[in-house]
C-alpha atoms as a PDB file:
ATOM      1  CA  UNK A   1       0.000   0.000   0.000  1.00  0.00           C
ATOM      2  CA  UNK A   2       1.492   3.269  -0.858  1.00  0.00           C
ATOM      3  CA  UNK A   3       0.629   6.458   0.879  1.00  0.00           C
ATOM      4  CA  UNK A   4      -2.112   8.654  -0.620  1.00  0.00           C
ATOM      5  CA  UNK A   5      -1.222  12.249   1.046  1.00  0.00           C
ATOM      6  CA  UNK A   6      -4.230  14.234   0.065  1.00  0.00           C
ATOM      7  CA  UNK A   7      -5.939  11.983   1.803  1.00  0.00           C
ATOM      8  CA  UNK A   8      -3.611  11.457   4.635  1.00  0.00           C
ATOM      9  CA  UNK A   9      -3.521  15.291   4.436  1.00  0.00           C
ATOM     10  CA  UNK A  10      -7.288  15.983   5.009  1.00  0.00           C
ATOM     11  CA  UNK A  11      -7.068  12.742   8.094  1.00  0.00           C
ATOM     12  CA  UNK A  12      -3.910  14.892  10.039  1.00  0.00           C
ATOM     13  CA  UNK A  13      -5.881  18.258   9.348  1.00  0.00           C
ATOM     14  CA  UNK A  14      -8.952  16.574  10.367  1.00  0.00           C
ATOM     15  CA  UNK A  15      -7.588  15.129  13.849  1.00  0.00           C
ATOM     16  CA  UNK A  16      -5.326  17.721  14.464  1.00  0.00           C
ATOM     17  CA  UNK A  17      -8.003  20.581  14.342  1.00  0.00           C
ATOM     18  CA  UNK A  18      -7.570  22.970  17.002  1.00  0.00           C
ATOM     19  CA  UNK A  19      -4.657  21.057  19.203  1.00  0.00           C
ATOM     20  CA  UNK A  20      -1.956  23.058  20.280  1.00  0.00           C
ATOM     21  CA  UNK A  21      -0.028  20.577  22.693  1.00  0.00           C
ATOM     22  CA  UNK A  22       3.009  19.252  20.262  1.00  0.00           C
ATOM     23  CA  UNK A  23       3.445  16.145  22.073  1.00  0.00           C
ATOM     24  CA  UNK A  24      -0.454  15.154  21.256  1.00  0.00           C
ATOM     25  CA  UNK A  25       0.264  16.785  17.933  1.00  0.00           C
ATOM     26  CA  UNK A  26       3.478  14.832  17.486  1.00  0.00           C
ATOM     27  CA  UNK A  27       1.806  11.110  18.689  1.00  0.00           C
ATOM     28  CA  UNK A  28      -1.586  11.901  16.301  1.00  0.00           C
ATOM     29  CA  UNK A  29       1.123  12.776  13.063  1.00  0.00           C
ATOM     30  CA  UNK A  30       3.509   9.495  13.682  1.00  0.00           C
ATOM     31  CA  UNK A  31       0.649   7.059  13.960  1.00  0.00           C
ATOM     32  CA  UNK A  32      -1.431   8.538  10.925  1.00  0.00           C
ATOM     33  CA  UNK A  33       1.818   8.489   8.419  1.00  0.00           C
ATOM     34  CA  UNK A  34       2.821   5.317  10.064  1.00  0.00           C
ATOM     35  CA  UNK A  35      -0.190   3.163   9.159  1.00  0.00           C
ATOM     36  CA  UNK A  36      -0.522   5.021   5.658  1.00  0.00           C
ATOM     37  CA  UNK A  37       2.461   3.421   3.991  1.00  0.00           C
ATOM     38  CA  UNK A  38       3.790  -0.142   4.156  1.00  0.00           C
ATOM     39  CA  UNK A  39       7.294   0.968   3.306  1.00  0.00           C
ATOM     40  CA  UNK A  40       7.163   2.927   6.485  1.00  0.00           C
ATOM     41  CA  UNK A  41       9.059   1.029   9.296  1.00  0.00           C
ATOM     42  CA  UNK A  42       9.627   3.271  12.131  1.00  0.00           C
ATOM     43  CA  UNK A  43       8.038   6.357  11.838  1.00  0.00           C
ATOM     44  CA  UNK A  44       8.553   8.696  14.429  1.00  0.00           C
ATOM     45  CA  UNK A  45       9.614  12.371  16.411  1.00  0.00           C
ATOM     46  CA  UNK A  46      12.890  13.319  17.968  1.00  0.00           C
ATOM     47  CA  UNK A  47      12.248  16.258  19.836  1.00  0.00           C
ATOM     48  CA  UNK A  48      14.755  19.706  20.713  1.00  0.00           C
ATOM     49  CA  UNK A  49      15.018  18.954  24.599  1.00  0.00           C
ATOM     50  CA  UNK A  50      18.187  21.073  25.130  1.00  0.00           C
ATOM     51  CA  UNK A  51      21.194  22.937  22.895  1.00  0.00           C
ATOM     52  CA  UNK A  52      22.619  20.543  20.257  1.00  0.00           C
ATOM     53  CA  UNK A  53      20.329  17.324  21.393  1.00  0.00           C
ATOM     54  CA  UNK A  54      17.587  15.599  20.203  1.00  0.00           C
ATOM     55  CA  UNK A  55      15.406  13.383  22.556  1.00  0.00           C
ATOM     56  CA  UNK A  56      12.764  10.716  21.262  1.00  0.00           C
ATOM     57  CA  UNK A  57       9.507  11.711  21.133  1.00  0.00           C
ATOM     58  CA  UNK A  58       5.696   9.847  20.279  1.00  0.00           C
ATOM     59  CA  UNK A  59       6.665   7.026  17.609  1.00  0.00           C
ATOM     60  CA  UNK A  60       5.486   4.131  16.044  1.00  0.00           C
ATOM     61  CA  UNK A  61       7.407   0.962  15.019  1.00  0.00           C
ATOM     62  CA  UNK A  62       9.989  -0.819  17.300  1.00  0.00           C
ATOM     63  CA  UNK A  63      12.474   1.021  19.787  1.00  0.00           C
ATOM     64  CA  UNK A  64      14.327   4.288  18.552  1.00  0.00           C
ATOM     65  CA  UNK A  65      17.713   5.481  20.163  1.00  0.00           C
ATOM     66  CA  UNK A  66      16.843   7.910  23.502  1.00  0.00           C
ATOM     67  CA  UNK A  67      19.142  10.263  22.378  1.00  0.00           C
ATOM     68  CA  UNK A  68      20.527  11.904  19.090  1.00  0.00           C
ATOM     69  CA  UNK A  69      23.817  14.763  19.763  1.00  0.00           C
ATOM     70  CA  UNK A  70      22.672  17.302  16.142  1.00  0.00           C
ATOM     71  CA  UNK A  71      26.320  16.151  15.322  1.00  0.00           C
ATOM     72  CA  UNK A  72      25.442  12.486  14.843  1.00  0.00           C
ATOM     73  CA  UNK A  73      23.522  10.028  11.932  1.00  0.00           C
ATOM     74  CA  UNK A  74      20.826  11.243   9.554  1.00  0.00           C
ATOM     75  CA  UNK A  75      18.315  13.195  12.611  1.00  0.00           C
ATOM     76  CA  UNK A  76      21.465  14.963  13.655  1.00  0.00           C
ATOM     77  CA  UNK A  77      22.174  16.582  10.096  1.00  0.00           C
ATOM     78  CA  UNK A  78      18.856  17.405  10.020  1.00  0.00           C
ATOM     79  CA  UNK A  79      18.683  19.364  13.293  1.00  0.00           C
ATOM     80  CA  UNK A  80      21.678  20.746  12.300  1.00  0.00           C
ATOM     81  CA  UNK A  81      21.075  21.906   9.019  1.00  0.00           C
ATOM     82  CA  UNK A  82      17.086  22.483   9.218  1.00  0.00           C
ATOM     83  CA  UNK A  83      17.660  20.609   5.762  1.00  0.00           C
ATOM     84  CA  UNK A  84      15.218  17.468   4.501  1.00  0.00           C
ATOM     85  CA  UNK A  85      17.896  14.430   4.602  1.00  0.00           C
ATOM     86  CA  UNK A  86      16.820  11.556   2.385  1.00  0.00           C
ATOM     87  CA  UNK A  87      18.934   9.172   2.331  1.00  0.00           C
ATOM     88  CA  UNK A  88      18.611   6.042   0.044  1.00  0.00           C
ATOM     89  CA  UNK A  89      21.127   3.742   1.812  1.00  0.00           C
ATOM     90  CA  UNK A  90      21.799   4.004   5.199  1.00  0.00           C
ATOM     91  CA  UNK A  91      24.643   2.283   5.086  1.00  0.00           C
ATOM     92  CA  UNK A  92      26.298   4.903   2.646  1.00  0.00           C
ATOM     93  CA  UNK A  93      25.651   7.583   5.066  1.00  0.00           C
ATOM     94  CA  UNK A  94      28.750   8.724   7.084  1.00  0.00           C
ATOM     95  CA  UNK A  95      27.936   8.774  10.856  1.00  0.00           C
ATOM     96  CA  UNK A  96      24.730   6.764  10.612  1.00  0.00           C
ATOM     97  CA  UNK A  97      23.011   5.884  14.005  1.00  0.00           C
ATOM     98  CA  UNK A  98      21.805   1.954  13.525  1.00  0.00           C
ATOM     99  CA  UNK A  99      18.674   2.463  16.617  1.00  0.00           C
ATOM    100  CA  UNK A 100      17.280  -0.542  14.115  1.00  0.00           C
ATOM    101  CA  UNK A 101      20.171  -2.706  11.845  1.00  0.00           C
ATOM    102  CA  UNK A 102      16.554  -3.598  10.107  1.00  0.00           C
ATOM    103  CA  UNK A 103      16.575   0.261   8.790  1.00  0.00           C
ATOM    104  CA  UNK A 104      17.720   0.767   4.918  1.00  0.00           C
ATOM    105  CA  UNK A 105      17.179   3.354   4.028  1.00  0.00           C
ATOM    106  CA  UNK A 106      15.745   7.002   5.798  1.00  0.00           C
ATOM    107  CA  UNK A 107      13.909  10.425   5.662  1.00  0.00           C
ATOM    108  CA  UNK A 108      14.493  12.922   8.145  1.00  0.00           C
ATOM    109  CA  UNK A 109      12.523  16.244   8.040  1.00  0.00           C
ATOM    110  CA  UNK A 110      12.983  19.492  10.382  1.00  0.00           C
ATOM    111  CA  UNK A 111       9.789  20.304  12.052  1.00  0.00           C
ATOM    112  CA  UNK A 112       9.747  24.369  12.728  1.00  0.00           C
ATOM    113  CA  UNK A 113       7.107  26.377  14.551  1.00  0.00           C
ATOM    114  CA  UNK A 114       5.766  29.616  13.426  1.00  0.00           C
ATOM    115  CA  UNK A 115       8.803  31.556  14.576  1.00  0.00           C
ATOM    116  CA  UNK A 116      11.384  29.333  12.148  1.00  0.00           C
ATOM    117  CA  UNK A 117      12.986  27.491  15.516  1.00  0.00           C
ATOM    118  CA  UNK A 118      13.317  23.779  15.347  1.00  0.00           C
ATOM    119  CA  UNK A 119      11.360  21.547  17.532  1.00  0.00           C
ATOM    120  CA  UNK A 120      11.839  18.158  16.299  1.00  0.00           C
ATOM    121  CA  UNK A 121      12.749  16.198  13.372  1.00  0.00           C
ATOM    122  CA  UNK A 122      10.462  13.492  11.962  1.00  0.00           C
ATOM    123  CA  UNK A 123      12.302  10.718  10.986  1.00  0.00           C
ATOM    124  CA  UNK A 124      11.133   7.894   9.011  1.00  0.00           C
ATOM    125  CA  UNK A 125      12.974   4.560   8.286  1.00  0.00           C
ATOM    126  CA  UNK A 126      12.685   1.954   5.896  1.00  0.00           C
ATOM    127  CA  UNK A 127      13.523  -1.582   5.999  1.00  0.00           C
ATOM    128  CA  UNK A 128      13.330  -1.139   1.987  1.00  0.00           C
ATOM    129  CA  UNK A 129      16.641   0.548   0.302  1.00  0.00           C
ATOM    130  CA  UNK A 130      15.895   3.546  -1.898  1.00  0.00           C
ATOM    131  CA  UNK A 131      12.099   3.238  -0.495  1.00  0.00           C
ATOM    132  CA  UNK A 132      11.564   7.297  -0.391  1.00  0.00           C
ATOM    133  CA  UNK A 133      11.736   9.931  -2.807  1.00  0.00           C
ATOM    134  CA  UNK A 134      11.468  13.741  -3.659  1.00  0.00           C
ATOM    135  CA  UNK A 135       7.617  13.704  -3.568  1.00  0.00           C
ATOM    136  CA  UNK A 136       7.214  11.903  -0.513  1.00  0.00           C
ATOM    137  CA  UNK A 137       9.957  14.736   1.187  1.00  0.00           C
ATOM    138  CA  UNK A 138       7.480  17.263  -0.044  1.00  0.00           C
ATOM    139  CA  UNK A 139       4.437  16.276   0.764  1.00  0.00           C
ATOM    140  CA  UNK A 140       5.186  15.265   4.057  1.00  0.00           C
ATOM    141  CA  UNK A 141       6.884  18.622   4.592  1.00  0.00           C
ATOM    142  CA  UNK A 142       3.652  20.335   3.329  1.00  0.00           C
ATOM    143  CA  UNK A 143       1.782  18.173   6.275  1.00  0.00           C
ATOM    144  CA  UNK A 144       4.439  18.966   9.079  1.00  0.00           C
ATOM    145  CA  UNK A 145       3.762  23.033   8.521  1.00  0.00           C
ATOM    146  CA  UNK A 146       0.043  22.850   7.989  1.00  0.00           C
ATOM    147  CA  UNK A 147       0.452  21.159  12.063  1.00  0.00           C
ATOM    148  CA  UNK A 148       3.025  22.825  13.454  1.00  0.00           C
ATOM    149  CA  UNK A 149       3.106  25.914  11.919  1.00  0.00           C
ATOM    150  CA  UNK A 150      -0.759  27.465  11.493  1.00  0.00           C
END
């Protein structure tokens, strides 16, 4: 099953409708984009807890690493760069965090409030290699701002 994000879209707006509290914001997101995709593994927030350090957060899948420095793996560049990181093979990455050695490949996306600060990055893994592309960064990036951002 592959994700349809229109509809996904109009489900997140939908349940997300008037929430303000990010973690309930954050739990509602993983577990919608997590059931809409079978290539979707571990789907799942690491949230800004203090300077330079990322801290899991509501997820779905099996366990994720507690804590990610910005300087380390795929999450880390993200934080660090406020850039989307999609990365085809993990393996290929230098300074890759294995929390899963069932993860092949990975999409990481800064999640920034309405004032342009980072408060988490959304991280997605695949046990598939090469199993995300350009749309799925974009559309999924379109989803994180209409919830965290409005």
């Amino acid at each position: 099953m592959r994700v349809d994000y229109e509809e996904l879209a109009k489900t997140v707006a939908a349940l997300t409708e008037g929430e303000t509290d990010s973690v309930a914001l954050m739990a509602t997101l993983a577990c919608e984009v997590h059931h809409s995709d079978d290539r979707f593994d571990w789907t799942g927030f690491y949230r800004v807890t203090a300077p330079d350090l990322l801290k899991i957060g509501p997820y779905q899948g099996r366990h994720g690493c507690l804590q990610i420095p910005f300087d380390k793996g795929v999450c880390g560049a993200a934080a660090r760069t406020h850039k989307v990181q999609l990365v085809p093979d993990v393996d290929a990455f230098p300074g890759h965090i294995a929390c899963a050695s069932s993860t092949r490949s990975e999409l990481v996306l800064p999640v920034l409030n309405g004032r342009g600060d980072l408060v988490a990055v959304f991280d997605i893994d695949s046990n598939q290699p090469d199993a995300f592309s350009e749309l799925d960064a974009k559309n999924l990036s379109i989803i994180l701002e209409d919830v965290f951002v409005r």
